[in-house]
C-alpha atoms as a PDB file:
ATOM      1  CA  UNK A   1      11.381 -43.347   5.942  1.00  0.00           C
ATOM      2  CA  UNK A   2       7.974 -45.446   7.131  1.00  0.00           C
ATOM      3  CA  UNK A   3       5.030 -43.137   6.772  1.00  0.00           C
ATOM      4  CA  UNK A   4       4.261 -43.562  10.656  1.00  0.00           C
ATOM      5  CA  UNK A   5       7.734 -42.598  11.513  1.00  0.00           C
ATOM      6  CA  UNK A   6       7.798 -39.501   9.385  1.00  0.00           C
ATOM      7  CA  UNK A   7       4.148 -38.527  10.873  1.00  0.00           C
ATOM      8  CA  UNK A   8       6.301 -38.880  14.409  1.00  0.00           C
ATOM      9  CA  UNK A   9       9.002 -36.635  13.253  1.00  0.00           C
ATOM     10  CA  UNK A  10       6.264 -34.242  11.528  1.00  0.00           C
ATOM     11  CA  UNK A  11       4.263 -34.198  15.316  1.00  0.00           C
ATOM     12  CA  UNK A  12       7.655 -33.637  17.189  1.00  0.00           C
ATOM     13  CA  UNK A  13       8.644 -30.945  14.962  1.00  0.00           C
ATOM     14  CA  UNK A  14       5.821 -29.211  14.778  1.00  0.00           C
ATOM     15  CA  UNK A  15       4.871 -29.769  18.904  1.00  0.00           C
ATOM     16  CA  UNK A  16       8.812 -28.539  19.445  1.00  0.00           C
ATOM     17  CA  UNK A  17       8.607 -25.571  17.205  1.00  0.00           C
ATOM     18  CA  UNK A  18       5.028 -24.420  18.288  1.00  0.00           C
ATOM     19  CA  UNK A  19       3.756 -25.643  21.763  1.00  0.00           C
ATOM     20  CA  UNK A  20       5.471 -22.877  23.403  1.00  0.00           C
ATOM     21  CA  UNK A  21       3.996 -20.436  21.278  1.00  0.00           C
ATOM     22  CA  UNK A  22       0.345 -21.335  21.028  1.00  0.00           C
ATOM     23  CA  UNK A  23      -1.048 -20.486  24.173  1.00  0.00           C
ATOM     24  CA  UNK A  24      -4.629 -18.764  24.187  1.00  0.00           C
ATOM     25  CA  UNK A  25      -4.975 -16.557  21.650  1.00  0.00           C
ATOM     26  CA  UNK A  26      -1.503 -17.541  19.993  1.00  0.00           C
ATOM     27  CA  UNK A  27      -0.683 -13.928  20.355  1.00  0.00           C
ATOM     28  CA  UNK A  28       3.327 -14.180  19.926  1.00  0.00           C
ATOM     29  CA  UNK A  29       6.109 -12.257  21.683  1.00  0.00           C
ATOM     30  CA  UNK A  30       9.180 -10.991  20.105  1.00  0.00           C
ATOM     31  CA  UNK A  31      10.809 -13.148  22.932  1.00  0.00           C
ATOM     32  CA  UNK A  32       8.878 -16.553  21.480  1.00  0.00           C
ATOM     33  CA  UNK A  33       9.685 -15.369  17.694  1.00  0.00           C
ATOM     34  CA  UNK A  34      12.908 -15.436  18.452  1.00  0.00           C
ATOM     35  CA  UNK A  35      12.669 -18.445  20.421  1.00  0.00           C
ATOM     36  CA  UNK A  36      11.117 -20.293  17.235  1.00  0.00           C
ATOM     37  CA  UNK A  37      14.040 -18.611  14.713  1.00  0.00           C
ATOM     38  CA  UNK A  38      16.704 -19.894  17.025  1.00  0.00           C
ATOM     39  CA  UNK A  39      15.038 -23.451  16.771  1.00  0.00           C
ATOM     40  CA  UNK A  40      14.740 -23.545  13.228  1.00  0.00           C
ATOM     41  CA  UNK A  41      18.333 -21.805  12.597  1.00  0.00           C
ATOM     42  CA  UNK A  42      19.674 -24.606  14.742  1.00  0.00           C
ATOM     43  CA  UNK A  43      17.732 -26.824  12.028  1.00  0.00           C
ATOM     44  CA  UNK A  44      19.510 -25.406   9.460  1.00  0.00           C
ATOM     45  CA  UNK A  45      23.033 -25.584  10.633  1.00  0.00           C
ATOM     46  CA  UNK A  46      22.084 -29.536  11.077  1.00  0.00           C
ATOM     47  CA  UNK A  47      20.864 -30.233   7.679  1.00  0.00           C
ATOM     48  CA  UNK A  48      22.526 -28.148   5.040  1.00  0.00           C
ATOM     49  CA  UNK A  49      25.431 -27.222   3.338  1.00  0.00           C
ATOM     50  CA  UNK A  50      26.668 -23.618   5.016  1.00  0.00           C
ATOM     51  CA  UNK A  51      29.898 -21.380   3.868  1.00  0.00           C
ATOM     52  CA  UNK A  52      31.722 -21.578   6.796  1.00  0.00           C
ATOM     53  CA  UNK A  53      35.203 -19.346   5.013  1.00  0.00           C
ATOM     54  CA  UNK A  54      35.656 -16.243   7.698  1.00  0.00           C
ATOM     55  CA  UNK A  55      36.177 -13.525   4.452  1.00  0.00           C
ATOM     56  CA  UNK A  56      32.695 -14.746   2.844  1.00  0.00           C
ATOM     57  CA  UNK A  57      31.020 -14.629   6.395  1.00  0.00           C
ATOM     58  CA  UNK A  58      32.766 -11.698   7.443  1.00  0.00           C
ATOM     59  CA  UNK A  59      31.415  -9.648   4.128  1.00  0.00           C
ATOM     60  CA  UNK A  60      27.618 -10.692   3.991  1.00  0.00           C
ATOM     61  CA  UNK A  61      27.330  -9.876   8.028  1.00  0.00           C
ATOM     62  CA  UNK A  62      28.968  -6.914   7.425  1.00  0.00           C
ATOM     63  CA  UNK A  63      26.572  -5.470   4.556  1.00  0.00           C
ATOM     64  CA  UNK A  64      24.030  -7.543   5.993  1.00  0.00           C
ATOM     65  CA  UNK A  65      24.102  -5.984   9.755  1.00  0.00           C
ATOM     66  CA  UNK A  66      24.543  -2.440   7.505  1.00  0.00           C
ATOM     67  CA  UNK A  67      21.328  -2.871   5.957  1.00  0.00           C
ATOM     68  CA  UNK A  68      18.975  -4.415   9.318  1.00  0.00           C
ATOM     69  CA  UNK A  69      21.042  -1.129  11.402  1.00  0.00           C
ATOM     70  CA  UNK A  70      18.684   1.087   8.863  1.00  0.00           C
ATOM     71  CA  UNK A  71      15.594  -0.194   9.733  1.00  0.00           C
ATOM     72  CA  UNK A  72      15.303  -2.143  12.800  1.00  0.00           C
ATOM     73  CA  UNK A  73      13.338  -0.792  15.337  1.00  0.00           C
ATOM     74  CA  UNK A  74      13.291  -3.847  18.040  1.00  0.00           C
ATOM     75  CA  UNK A  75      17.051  -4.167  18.795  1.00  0.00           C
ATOM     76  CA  UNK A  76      17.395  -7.786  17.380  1.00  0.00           C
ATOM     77  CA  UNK A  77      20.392  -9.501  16.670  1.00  0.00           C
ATOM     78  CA  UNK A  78      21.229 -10.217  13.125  1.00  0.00           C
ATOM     79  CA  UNK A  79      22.803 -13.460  11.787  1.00  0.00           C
ATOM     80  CA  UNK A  80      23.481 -13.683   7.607  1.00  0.00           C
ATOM     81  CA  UNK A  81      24.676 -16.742   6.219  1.00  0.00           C
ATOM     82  CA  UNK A  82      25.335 -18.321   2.792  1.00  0.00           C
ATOM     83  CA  UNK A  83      24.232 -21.685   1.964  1.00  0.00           C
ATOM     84  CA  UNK A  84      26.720 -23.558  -0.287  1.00  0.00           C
ATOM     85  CA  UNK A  85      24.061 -23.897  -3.321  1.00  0.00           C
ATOM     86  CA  UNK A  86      24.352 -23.098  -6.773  1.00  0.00           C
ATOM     87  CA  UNK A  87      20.535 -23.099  -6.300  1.00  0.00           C
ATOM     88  CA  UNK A  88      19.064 -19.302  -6.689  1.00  0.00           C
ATOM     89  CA  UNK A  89      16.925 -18.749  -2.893  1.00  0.00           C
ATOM     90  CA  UNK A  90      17.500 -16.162  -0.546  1.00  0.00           C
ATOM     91  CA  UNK A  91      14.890 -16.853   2.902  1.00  0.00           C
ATOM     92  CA  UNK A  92      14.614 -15.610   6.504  1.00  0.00           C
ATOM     93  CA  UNK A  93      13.957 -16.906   9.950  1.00  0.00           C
ATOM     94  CA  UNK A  94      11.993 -15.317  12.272  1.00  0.00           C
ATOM     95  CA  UNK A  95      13.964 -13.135  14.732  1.00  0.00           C
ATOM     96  CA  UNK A  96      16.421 -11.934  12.548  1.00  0.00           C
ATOM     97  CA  UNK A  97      18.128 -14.997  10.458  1.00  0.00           C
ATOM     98  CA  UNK A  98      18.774 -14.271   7.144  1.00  0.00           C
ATOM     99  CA  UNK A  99      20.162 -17.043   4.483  1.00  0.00           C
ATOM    100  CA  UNK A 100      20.975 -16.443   0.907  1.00  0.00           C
ATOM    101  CA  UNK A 101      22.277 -18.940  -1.273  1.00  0.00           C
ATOM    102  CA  UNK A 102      25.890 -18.571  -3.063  1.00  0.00           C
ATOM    103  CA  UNK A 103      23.998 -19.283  -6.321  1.00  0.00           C
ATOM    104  CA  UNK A 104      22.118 -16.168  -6.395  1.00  0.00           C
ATOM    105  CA  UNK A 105      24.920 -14.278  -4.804  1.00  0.00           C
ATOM    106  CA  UNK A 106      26.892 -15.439  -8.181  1.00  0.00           C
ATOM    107  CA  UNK A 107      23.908 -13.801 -10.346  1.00  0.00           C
ATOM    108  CA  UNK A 108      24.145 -10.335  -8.371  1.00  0.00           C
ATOM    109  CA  UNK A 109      25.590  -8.171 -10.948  1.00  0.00           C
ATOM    110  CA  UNK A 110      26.302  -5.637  -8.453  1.00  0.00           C
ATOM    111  CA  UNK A 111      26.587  -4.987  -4.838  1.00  0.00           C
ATOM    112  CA  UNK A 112      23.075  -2.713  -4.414  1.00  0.00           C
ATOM    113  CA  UNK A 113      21.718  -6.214  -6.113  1.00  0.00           C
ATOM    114  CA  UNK A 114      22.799  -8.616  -3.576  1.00  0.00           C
ATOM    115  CA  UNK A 115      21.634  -5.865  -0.658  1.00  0.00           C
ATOM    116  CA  UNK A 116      18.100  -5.631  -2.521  1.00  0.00           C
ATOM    117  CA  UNK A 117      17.601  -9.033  -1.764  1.00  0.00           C
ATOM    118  CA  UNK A 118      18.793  -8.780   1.935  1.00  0.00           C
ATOM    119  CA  UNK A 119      17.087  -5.805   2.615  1.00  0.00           C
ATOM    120  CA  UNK A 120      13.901  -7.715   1.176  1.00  0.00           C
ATOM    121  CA  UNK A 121      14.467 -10.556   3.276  1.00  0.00           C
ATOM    122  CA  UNK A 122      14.871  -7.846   6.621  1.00  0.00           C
ATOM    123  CA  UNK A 123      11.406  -6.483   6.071  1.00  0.00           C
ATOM    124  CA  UNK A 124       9.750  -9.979   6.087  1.00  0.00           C
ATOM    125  CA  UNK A 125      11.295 -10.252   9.825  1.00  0.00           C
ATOM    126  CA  UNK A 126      10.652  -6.713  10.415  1.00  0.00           C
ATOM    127  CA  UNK A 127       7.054  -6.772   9.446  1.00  0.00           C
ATOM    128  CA  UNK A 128       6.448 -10.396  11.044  1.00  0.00           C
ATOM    129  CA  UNK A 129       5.245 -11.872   8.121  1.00  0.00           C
ATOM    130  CA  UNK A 130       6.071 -15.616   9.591  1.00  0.00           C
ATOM    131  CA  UNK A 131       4.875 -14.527  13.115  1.00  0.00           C
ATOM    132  CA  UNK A 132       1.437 -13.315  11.278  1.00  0.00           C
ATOM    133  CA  UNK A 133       1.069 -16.574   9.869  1.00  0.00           C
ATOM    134  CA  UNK A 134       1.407 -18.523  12.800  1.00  0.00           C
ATOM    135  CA  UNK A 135      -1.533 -16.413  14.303  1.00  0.00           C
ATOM    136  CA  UNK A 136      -3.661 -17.026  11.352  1.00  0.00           C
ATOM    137  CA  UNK A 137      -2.732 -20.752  11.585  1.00  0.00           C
ATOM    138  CA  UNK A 138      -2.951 -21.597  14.779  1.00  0.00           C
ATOM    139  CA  UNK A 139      -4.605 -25.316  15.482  1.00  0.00           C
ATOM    140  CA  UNK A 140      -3.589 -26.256  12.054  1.00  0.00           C
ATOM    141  CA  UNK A 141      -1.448 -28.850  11.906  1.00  0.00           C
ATOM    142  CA  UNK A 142       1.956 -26.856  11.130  1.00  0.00           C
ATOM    143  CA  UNK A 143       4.901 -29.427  10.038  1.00  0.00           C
ATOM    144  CA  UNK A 144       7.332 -26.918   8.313  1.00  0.00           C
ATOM    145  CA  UNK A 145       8.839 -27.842   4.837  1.00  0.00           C
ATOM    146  CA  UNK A 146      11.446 -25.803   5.874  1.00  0.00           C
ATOM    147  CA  UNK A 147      14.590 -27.001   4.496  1.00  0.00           C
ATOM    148  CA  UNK A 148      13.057 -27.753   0.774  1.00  0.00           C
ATOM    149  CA  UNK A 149      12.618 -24.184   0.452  1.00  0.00           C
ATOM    150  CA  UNK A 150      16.028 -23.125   1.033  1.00  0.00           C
ATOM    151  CA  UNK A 151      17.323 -25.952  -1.527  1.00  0.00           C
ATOM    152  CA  UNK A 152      15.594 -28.656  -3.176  1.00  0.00           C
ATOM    153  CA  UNK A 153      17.827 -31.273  -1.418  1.00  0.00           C
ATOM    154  CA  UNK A 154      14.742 -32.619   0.504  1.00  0.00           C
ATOM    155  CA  UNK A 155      13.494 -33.619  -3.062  1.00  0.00           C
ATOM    156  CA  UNK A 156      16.423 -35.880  -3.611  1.00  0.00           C
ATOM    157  CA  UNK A 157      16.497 -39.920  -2.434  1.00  0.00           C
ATOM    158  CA  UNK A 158      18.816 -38.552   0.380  1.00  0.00           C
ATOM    159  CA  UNK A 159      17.623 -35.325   0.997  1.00  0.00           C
ATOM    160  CA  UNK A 160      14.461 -37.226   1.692  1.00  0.00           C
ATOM    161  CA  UNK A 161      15.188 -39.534   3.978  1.00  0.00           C
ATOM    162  CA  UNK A 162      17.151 -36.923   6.108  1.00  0.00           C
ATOM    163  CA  UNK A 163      14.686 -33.859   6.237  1.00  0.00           C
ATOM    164  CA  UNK A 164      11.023 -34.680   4.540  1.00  0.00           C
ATOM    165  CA  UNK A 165       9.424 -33.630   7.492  1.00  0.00           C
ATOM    166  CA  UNK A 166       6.371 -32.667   5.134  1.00  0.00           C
ATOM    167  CA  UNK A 167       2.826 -30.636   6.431  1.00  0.00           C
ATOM    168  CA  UNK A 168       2.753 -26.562   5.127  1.00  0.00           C
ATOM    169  CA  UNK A 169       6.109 -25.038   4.602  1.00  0.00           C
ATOM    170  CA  UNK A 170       4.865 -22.686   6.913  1.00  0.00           C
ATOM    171  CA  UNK A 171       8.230 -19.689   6.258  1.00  0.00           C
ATOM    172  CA  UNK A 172       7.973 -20.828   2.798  1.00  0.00           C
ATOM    173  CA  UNK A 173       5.452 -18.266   0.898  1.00  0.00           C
ATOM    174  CA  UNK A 174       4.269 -15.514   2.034  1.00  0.00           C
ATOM    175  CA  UNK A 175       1.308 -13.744   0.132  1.00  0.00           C
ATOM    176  CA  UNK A 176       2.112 -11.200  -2.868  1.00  0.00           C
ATOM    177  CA  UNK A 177       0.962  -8.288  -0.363  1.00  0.00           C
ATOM    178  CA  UNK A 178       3.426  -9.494   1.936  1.00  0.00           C
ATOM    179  CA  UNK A 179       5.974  -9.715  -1.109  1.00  0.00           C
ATOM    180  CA  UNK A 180       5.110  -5.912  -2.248  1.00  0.00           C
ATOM    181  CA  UNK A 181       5.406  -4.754   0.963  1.00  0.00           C
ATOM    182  CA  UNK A 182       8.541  -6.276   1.772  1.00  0.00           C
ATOM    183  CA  UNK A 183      10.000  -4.766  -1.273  1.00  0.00           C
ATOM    184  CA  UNK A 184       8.671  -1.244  -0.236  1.00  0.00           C
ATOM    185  CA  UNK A 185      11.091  -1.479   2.962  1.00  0.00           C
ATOM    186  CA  UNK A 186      14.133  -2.645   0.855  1.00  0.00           C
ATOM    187  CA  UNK A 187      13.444   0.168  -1.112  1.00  0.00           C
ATOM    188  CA  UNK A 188      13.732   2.079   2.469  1.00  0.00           C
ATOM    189  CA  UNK A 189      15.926   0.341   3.759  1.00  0.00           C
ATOM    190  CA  UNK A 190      18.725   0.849   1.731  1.00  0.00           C
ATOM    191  CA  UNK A 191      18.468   4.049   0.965  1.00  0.00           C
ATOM    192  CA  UNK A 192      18.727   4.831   4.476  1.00  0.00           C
ATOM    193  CA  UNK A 193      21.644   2.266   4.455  1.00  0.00           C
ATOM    194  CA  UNK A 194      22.993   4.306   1.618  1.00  0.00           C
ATOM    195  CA  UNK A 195      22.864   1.711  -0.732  1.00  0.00           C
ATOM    196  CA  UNK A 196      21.177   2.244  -3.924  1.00  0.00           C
ATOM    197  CA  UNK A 197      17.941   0.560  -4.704  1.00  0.00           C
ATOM    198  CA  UNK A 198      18.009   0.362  -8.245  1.00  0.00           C
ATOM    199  CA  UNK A 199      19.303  -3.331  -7.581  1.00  0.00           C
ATOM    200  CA  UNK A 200      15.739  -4.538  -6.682  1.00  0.00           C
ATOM    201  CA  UNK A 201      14.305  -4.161  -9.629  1.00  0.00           C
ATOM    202  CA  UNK A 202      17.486  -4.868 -11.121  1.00  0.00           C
ATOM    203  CA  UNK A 203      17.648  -8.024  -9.134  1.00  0.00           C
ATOM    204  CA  UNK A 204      14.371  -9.012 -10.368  1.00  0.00           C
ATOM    205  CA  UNK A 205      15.114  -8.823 -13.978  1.00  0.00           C
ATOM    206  CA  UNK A 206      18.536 -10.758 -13.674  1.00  0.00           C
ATOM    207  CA  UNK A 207      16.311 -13.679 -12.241  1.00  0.00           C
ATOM    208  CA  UNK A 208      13.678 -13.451 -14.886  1.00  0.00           C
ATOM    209  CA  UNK A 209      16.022 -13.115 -17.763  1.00  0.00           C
ATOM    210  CA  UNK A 210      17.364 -16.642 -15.782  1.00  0.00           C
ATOM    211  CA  UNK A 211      14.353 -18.192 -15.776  1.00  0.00           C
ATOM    212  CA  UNK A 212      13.409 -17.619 -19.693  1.00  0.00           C
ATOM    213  CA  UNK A 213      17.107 -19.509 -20.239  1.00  0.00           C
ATOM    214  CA  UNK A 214      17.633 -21.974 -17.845  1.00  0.00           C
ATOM    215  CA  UNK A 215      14.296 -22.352 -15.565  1.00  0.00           C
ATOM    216  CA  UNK A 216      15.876 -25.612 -13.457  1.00  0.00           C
ATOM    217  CA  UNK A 217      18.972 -23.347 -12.072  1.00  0.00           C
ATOM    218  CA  UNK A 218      16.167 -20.777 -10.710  1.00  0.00           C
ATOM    219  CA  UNK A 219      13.608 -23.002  -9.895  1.00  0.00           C
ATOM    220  CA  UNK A 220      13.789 -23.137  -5.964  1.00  0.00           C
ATOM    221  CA  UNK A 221      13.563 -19.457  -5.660  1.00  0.00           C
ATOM    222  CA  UNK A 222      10.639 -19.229  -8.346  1.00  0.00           C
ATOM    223  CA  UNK A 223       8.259 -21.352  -6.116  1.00  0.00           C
ATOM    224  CA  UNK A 224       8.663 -19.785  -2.991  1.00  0.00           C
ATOM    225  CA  UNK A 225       8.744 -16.625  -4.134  1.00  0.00           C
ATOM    226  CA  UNK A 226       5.815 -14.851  -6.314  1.00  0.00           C
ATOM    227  CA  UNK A 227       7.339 -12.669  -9.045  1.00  0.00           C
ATOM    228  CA  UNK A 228       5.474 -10.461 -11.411  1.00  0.00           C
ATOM    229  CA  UNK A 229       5.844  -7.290 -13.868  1.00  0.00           C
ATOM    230  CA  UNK A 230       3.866  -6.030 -11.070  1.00  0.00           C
ATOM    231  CA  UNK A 231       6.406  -5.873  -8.595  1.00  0.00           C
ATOM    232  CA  UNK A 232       8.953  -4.475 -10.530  1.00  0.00           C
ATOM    233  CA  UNK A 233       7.065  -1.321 -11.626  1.00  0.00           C
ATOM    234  CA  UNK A 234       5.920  -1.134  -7.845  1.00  0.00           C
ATOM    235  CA  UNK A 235       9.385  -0.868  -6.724  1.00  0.00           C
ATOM    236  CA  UNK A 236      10.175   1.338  -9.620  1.00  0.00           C
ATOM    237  CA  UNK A 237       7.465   3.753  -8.588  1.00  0.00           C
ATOM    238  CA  UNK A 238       8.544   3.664  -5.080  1.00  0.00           C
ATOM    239  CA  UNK A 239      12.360   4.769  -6.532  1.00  0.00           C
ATOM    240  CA  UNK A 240      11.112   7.593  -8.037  1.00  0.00           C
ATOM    241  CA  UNK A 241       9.153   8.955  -4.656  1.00  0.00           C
ATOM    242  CA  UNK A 242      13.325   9.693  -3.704  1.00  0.00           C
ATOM    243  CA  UNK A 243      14.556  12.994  -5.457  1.00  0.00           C
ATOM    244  CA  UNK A 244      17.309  12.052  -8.594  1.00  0.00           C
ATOM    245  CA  UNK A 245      19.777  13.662  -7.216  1.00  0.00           C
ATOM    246  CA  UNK A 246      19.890  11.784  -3.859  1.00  0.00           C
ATOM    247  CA  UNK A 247      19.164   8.470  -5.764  1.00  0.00           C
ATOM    248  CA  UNK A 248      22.547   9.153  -8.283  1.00  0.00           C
ATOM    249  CA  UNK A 249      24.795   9.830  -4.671  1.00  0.00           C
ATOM    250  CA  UNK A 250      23.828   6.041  -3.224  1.00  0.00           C
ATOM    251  CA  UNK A 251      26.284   3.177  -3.851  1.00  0.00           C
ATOM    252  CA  UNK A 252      26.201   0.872  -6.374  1.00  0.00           C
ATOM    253  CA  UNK A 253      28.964  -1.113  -6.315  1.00  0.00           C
ATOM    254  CA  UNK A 254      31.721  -2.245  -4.413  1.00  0.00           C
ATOM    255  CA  UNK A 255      35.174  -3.523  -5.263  1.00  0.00           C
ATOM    256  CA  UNK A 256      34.777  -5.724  -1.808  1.00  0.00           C
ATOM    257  CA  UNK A 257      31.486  -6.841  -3.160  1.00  0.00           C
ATOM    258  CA  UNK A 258      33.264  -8.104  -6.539  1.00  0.00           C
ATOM    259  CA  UNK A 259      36.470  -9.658  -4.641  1.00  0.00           C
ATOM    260  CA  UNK A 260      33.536 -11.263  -1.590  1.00  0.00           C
ATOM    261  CA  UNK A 261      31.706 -12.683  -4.774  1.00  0.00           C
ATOM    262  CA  UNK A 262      34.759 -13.750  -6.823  1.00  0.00           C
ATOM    263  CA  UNK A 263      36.345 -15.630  -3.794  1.00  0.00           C
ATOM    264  CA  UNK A 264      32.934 -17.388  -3.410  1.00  0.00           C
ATOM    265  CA  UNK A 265      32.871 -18.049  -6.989  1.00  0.00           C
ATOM    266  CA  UNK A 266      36.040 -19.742  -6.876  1.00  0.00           C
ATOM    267  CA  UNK A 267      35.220 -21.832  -3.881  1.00  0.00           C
ATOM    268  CA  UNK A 268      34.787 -25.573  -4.111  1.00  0.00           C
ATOM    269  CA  UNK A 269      30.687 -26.773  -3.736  1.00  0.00           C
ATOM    270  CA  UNK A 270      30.788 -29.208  -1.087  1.00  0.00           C
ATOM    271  CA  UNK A 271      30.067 -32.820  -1.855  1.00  0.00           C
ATOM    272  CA  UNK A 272      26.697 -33.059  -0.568  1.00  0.00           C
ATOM    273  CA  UNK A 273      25.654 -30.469  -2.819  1.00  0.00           C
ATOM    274  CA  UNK A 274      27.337 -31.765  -5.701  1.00  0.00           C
ATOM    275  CA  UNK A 275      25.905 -35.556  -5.017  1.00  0.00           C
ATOM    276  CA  UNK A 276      22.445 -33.605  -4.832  1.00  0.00           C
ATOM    277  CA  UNK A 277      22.205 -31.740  -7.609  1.00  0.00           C
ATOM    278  CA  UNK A 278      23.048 -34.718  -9.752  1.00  0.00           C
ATOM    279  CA  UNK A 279      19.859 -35.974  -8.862  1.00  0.00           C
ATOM    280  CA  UNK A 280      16.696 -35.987 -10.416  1.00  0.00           C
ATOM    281  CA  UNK A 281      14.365 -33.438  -7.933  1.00  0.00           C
ATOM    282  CA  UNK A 282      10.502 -33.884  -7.819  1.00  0.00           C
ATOM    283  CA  UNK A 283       7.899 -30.751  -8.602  1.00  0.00           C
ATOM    284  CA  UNK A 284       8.591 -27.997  -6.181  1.00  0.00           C
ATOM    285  CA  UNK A 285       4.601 -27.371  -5.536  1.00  0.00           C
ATOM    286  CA  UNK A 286       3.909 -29.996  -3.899  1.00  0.00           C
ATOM    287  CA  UNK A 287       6.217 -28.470  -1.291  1.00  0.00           C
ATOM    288  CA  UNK A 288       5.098 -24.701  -1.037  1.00  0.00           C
ATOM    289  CA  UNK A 289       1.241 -25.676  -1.256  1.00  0.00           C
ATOM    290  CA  UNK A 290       1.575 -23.561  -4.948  1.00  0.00           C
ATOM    291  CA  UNK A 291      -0.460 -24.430  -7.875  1.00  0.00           C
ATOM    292  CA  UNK A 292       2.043 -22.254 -10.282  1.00  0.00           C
ATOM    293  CA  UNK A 293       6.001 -21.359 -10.025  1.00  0.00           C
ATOM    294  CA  UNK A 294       5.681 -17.704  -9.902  1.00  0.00           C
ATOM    295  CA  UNK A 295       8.417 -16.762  -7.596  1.00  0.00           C
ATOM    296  CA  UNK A 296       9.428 -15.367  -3.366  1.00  0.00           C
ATOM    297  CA  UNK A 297      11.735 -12.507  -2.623  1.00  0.00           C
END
């Protein structure tokens, strides 16, 4: 792609995604959030590789919709969806979109695991993380790296020339308070769900016990998503605010989690994903604006 045609598409993007929000003091309505999720979820669907199987989608809306139902306060409607990657990312859309890629799905040891990261991902959108960041950014020039940071397709010779629409990934990163206090409402958030939230912690350690062994299979999620020893006694300590004996009653594990994970296991990757991932893929940072790989979750 010619650099002045990709500056186009980087203008259009960003005028399409933010010219309706930007007015005065860019102060944003949950109307206009929504607005922008819908426009990047549309996005999405265009440009990469979804599950589309009814029993897969079925299962993750299901838990999914089980988890926003315990903390959502602003009636939005909730749509989860798994992105046919072995890649390890999990990222949400402002107004209630939630993806989570089948790689890290095939990680989750256990079912409170996989609904630690969803409930993580619900209390970016509940908090407004993306929607502050568009108030603190207004003016700037605001081309969204969107796509790389659900995949690293977009660093591939294809993936390229389809979707390097370049600028500040602006839902890529969010800061490390915004990080600790998403993982304070997962912690919430399922335990009002009735989920257990041992598997955020646990969650974390899977993917850091990942990254000492194989860092390339967890590198998309590591640099958009800052991970620290930090976080993981901060969610600990926030575990232990909940009396034993109510923690030791919450759920686990599933046998509908195992079968949802084993038929999407056993699922074939589809050939986009497979051509990609045979290619060579450039340094994540210069994506997320990141001088290090520490990861987003």
């Amino acid at each position: 792609m010619r650099g002045d045609h990709r500056t186009r598409l980087t203008q259009a993007l960003a005028t399409m995604l933010l010219a309706p929000l930007c007015v005065g003091a860019c102060a944003i309505s949950q109307q206009q959030e929504v607005a922008l999720g819908a426009s990047s979820a549309a996005q999405v669907s265009r440009e990469l590789p979804l599950v589309h199987d009814a029993l897969v989608t079925q299962y993750i809306t299901t838990l999914g919709r089980q988890l926003a139902a315990a903390t959502d306060t602003r009636g939005l409607t909730w749509t989860f969806t798994v992105v046919d990657t072995k890649e390890v990312n999990a990222f949400a859309l402002p107004g209630g979109w939630i993806y989570v890629n089948r790689g890290l799905i095939e990680r989750a040891g256990t079912m409170s695991e996989l609904a630690g990261v969803l409930a993580h991902e619900i209390g970016h959108v509940t908090r407004r993380h993306s929607v502050r960041q568009l108030q603190q950014l207004q003016g700037a020039n605001l081309g969204v790296g969107l796509l790389c940071t659900l995949t690293r397709s977009c660093q591939t010779s294809v993936g390229t020339e389809a979707i390097n629409i370049g600028g500040s990934a602006l839902f890529a990163k969010f800061s490390r308070e915004d990080e600790l206090e998403a993982d304070s409402e997962a912690v919430t958030t399922t335990v009002n769900a009735g989920i257990s939230p041992r598997g955020i912690p646990g969650m974390f350690r899977v993917l850091l016990s990942e990254r000492q062994r194989t860092p390339d299979a967890v590198a998309a999620f590591f640099s958009t998503h800052p991970l620290e020893e930090r976080r993981i006694r901060e969610a600990e300590a926030r575990i232990t605010t909940y009396p034993a004996a109510r923690l030791n009653q919450l759920t686990m594990d599933t046998p509908a989690f195992r079968a949802f994970r084993a038929r999407l296991h056993a699922m074939p990757l589809r050939a986009s994903d497979r051509t990609s991932a045979s290619r060579p893929t450039s340094d994540p940072r210069a994506w997320h604006g990141s001088a290090d790989h520490s990861p987003r979750w």
